[in-house]
C-alpha atoms as a PDB file:
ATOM      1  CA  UNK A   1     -34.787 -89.414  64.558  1.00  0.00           C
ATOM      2  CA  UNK A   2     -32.712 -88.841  67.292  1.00  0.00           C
ATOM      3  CA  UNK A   3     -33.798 -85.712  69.831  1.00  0.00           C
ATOM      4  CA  UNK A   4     -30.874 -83.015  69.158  1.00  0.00           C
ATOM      5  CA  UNK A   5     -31.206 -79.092  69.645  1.00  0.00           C
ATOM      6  CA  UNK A   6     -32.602 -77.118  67.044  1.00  0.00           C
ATOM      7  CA  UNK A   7     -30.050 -75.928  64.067  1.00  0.00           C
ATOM      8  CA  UNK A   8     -30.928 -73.287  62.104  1.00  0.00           C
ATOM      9  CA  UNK A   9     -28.964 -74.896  59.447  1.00  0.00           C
ATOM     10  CA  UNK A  10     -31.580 -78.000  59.607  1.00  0.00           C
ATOM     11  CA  UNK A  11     -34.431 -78.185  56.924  1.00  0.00           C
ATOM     12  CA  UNK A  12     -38.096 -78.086  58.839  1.00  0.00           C
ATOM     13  CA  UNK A  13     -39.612 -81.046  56.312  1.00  0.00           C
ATOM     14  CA  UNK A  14     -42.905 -79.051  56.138  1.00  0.00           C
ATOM     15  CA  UNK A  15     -41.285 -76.013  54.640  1.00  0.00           C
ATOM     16  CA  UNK A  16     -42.486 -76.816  51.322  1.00  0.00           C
ATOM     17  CA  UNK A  17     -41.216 -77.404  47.815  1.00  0.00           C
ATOM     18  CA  UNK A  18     -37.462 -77.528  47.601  1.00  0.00           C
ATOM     19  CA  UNK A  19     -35.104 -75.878  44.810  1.00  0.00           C
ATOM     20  CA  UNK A  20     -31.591 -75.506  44.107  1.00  0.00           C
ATOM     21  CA  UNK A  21     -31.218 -72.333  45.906  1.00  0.00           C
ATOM     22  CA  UNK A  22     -32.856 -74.034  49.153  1.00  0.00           C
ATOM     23  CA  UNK A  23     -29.732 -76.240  48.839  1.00  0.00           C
ATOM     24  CA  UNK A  24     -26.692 -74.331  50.356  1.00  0.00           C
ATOM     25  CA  UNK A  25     -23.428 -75.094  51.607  1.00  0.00           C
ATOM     26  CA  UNK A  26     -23.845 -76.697  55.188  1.00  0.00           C
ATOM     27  CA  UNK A  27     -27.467 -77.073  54.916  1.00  0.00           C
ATOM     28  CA  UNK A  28     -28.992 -80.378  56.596  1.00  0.00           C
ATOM     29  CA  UNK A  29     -31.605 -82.531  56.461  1.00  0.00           C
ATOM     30  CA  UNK A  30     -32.991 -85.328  58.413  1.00  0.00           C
ATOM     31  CA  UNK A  31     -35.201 -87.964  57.343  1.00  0.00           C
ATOM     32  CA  UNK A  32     -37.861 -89.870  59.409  1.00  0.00           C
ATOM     33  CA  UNK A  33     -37.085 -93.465  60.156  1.00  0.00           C
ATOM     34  CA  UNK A  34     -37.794 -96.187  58.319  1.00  0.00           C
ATOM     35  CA  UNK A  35     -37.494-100.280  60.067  1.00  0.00           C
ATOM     36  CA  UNK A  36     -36.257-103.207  58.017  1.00  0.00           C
ATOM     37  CA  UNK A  37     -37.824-106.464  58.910  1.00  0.00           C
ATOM     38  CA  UNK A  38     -36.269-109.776  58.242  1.00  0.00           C
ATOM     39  CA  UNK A  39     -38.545-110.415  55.785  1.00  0.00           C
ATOM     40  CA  UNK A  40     -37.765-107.234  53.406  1.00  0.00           C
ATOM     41  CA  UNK A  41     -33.976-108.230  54.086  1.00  0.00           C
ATOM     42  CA  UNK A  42     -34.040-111.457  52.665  1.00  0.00           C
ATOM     43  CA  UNK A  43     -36.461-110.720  49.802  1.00  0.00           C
ATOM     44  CA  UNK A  44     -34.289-107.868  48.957  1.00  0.00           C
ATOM     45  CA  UNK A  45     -31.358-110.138  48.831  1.00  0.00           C
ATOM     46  CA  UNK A  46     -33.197-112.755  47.419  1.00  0.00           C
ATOM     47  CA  UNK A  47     -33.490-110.603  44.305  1.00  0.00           C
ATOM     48  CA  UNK A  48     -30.289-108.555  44.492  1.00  0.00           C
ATOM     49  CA  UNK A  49     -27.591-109.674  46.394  1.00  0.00           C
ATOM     50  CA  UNK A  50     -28.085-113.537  47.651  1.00  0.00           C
ATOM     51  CA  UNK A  51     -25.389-113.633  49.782  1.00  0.00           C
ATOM     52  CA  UNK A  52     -25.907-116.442  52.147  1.00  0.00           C
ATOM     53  CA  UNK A  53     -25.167-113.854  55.472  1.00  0.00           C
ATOM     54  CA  UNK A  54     -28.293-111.713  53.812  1.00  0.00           C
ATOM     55  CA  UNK A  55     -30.628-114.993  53.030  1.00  0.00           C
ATOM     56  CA  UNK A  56     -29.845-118.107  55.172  1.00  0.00           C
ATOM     57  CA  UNK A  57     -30.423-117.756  58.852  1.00  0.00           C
ATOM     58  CA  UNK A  58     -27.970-120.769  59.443  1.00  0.00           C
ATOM     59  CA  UNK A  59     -25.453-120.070  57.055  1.00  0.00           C
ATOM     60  CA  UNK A  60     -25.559-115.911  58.922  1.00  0.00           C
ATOM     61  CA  UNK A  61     -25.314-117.266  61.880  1.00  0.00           C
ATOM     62  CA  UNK A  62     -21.968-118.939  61.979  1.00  0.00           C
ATOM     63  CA  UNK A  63     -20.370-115.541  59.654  1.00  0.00           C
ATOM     64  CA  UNK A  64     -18.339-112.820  61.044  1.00  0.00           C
ATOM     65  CA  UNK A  65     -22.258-111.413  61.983  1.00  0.00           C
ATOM     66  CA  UNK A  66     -23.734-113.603  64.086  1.00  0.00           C
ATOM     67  CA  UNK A  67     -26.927-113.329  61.859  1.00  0.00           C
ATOM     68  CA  UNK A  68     -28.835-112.048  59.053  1.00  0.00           C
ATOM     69  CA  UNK A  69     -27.661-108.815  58.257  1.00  0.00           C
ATOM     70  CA  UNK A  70     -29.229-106.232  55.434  1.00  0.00           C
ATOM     71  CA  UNK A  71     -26.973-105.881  52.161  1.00  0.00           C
ATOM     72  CA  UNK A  72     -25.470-102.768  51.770  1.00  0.00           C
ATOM     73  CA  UNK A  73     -27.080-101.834  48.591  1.00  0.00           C
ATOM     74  CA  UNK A  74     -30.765-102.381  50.110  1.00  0.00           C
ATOM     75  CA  UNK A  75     -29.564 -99.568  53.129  1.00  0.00           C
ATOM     76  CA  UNK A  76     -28.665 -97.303  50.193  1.00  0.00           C
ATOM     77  CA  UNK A  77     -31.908 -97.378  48.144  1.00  0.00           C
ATOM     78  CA  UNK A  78     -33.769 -97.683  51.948  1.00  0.00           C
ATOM     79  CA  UNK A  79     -31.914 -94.232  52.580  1.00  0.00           C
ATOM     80  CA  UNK A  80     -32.881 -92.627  48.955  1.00  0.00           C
ATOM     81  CA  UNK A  81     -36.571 -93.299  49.285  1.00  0.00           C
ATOM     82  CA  UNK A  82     -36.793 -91.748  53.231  1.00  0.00           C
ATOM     83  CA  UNK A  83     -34.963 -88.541  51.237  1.00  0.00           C
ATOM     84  CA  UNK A  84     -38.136 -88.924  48.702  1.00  0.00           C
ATOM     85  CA  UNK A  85     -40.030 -89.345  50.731  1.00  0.00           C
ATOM     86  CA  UNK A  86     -38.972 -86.306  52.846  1.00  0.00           C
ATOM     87  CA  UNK A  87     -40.166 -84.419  49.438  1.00  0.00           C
ATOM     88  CA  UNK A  88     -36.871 -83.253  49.311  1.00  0.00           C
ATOM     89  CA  UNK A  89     -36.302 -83.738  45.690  1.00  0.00           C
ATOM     90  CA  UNK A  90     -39.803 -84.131  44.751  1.00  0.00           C
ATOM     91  CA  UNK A  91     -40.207 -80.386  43.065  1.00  0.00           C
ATOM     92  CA  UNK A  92     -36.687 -80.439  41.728  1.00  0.00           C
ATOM     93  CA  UNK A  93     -35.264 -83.719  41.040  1.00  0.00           C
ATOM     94  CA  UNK A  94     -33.521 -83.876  37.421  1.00  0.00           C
ATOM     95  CA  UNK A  95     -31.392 -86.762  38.002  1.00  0.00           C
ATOM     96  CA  UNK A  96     -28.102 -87.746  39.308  1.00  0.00           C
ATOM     97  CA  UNK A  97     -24.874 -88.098  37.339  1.00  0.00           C
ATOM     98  CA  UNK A  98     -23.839 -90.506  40.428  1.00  0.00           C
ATOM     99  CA  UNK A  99     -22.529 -91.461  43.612  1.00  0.00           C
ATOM    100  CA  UNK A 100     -18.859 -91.202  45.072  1.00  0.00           C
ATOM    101  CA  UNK A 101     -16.853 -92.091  48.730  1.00  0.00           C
ATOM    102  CA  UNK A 102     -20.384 -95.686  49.375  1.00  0.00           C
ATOM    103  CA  UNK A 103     -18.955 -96.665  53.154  1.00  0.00           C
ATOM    104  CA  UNK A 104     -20.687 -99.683  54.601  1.00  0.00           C
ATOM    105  CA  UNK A 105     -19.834 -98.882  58.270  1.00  0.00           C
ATOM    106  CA  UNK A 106     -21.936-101.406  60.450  1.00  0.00           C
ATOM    107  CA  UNK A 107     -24.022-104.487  59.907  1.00  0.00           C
ATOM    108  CA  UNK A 108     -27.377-103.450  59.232  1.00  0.00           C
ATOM    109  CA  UNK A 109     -30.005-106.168  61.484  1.00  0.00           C
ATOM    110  CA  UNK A 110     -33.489-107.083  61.164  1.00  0.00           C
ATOM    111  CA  UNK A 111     -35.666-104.727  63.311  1.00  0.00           C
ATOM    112  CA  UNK A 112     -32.653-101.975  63.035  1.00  0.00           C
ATOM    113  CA  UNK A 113     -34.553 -98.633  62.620  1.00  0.00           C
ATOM    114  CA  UNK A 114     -32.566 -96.035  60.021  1.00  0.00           C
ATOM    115  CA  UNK A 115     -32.832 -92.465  59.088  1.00  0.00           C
ATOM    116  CA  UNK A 116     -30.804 -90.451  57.001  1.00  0.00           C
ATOM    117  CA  UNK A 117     -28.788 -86.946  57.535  1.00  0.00           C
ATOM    118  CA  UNK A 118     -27.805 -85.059  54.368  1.00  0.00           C
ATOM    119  CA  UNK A 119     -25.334 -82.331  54.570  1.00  0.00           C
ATOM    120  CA  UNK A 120     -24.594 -80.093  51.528  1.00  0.00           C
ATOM    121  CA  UNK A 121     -20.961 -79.686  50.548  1.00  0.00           C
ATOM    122  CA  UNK A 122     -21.421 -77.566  47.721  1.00  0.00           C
ATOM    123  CA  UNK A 123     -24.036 -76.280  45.190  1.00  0.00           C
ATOM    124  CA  UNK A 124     -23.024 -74.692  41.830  1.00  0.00           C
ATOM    125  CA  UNK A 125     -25.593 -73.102  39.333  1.00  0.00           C
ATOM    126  CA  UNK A 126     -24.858 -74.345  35.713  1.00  0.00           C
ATOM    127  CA  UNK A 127     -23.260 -71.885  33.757  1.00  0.00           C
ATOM    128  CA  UNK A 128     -24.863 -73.598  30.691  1.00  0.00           C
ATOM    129  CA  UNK A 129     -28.254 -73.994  31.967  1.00  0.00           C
ATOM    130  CA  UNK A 130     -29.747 -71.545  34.297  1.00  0.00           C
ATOM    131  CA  UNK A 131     -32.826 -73.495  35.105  1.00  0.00           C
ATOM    132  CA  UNK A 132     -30.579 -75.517  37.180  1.00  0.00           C
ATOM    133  CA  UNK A 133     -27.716 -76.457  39.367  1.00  0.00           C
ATOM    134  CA  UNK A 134     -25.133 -79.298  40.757  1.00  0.00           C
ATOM    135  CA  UNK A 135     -25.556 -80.433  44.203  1.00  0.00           C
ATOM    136  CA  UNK A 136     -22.800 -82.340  46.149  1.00  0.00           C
ATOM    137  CA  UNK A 137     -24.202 -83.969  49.512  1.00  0.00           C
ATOM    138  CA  UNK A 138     -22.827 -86.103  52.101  1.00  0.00           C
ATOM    139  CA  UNK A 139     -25.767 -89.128  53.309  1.00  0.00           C
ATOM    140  CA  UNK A 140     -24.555 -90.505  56.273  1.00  0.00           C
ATOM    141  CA  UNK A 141     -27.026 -93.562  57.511  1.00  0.00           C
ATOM    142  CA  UNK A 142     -27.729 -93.565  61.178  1.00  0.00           C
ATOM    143  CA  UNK A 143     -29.486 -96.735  63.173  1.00  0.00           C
ATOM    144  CA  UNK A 144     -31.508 -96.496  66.394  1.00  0.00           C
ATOM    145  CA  UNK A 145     -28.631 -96.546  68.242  1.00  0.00           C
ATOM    146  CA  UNK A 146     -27.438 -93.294  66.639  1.00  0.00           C
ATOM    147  CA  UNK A 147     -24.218 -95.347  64.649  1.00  0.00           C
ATOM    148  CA  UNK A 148     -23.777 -94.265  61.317  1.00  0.00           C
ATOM    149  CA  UNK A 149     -23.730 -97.593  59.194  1.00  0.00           C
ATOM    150  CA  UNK A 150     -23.115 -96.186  55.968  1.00  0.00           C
ATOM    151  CA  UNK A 151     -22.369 -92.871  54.188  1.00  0.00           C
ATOM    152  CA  UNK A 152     -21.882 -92.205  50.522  1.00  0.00           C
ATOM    153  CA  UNK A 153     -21.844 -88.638  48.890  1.00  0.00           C
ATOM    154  CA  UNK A 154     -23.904 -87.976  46.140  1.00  0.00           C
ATOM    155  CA  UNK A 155     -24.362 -85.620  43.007  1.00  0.00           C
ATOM    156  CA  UNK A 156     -28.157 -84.224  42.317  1.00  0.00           C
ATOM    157  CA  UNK A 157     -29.249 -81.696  39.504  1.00  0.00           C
ATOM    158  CA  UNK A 158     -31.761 -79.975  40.965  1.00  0.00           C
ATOM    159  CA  UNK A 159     -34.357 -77.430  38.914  1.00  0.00           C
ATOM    160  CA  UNK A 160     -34.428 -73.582  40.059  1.00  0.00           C
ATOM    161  CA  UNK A 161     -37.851 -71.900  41.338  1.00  0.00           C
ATOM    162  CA  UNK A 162     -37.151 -69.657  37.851  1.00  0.00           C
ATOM    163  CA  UNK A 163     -36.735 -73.020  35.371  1.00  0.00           C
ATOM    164  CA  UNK A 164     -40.257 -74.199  37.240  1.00  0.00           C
ATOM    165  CA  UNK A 165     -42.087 -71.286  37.151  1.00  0.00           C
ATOM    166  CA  UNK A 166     -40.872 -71.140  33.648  1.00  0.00           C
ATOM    167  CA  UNK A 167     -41.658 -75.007  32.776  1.00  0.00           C
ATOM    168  CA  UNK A 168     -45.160 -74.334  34.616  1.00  0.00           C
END
């Protein structure tokens, strides 16, 4: 991650078990980083997405990227399991109705190191189900460099600390 001052909007990862109400408007969070090796690219591809810029040295080399480049879809679930990682969702997590606004920015290259930054746009408690809430938040996916190569914006359902305590 990429040395920046402190924000007091910025989640400190060892703060603990996240719920919905930790999640409010213009809250971040920053991942650790996470490096793809060529290998993982292609075997990703291999299984998801053989395109021949994401599986054929030769063939990548003479397309508009000079080389093997990561698919797209492999930086997005790379991105979602640094967030799990993080713990972020690991206390809460009740699903995700889906994902809006995917953005492939910038090639993604073997040995390119990537975090993630989350931002929350909004939170709203169900008004059905008060164990619970809707989170909207904006991943943007950042490489060594500090370029963002991808963003997306995604929709979480996240447990309160009451529907735990109750479940528990």
């Amino acid at each position: 991650m990429p040395d920046r001052p402190a924000d007091p909007n910025e989640a400190d990862p060892n703060e603990g078990a996240f719920y919905f109400e930790d999640f409010h408007v213009g809250r971040r969070f920053a991942t650790r980083g996470v490096t793809l090796s060529e290998a993982e690219i292609v075997d990703f591809a291999l299984k998801y997405d053989p395109q021949p810029f994401h599986i054929d040295k030769v063939a990548a080399a003479t397309s508009p990227y000079g080389g093997l480049i990561a698919s797209g879809f492999h930086t997005m679930v790379a991105a979602f399991r640094m967030v799990v990682q993080q713990n972020l969702f690991t206390a809460c997590s009740m699903g995700s109705p889906g994902l809006d606004e995917v953005r492939w920015m910038k090639p993604v290259h073997p040995g390119d190191t990537l975090h993630a930054e989350l931002e929350v746009e909004s939170a709203e408690p169900s008004r059905s189900r008060p164990d619970r809430g809707r989170v909207r938040m904006t991943y943007t996916v950042v490489n060594q460099h500090g370029d963002a190569v991808m963003s997306f914006t995604a929709m979480q359902i996240l447990q309160t600390r009451a529907g735990a305590e109750a479940e528990g």
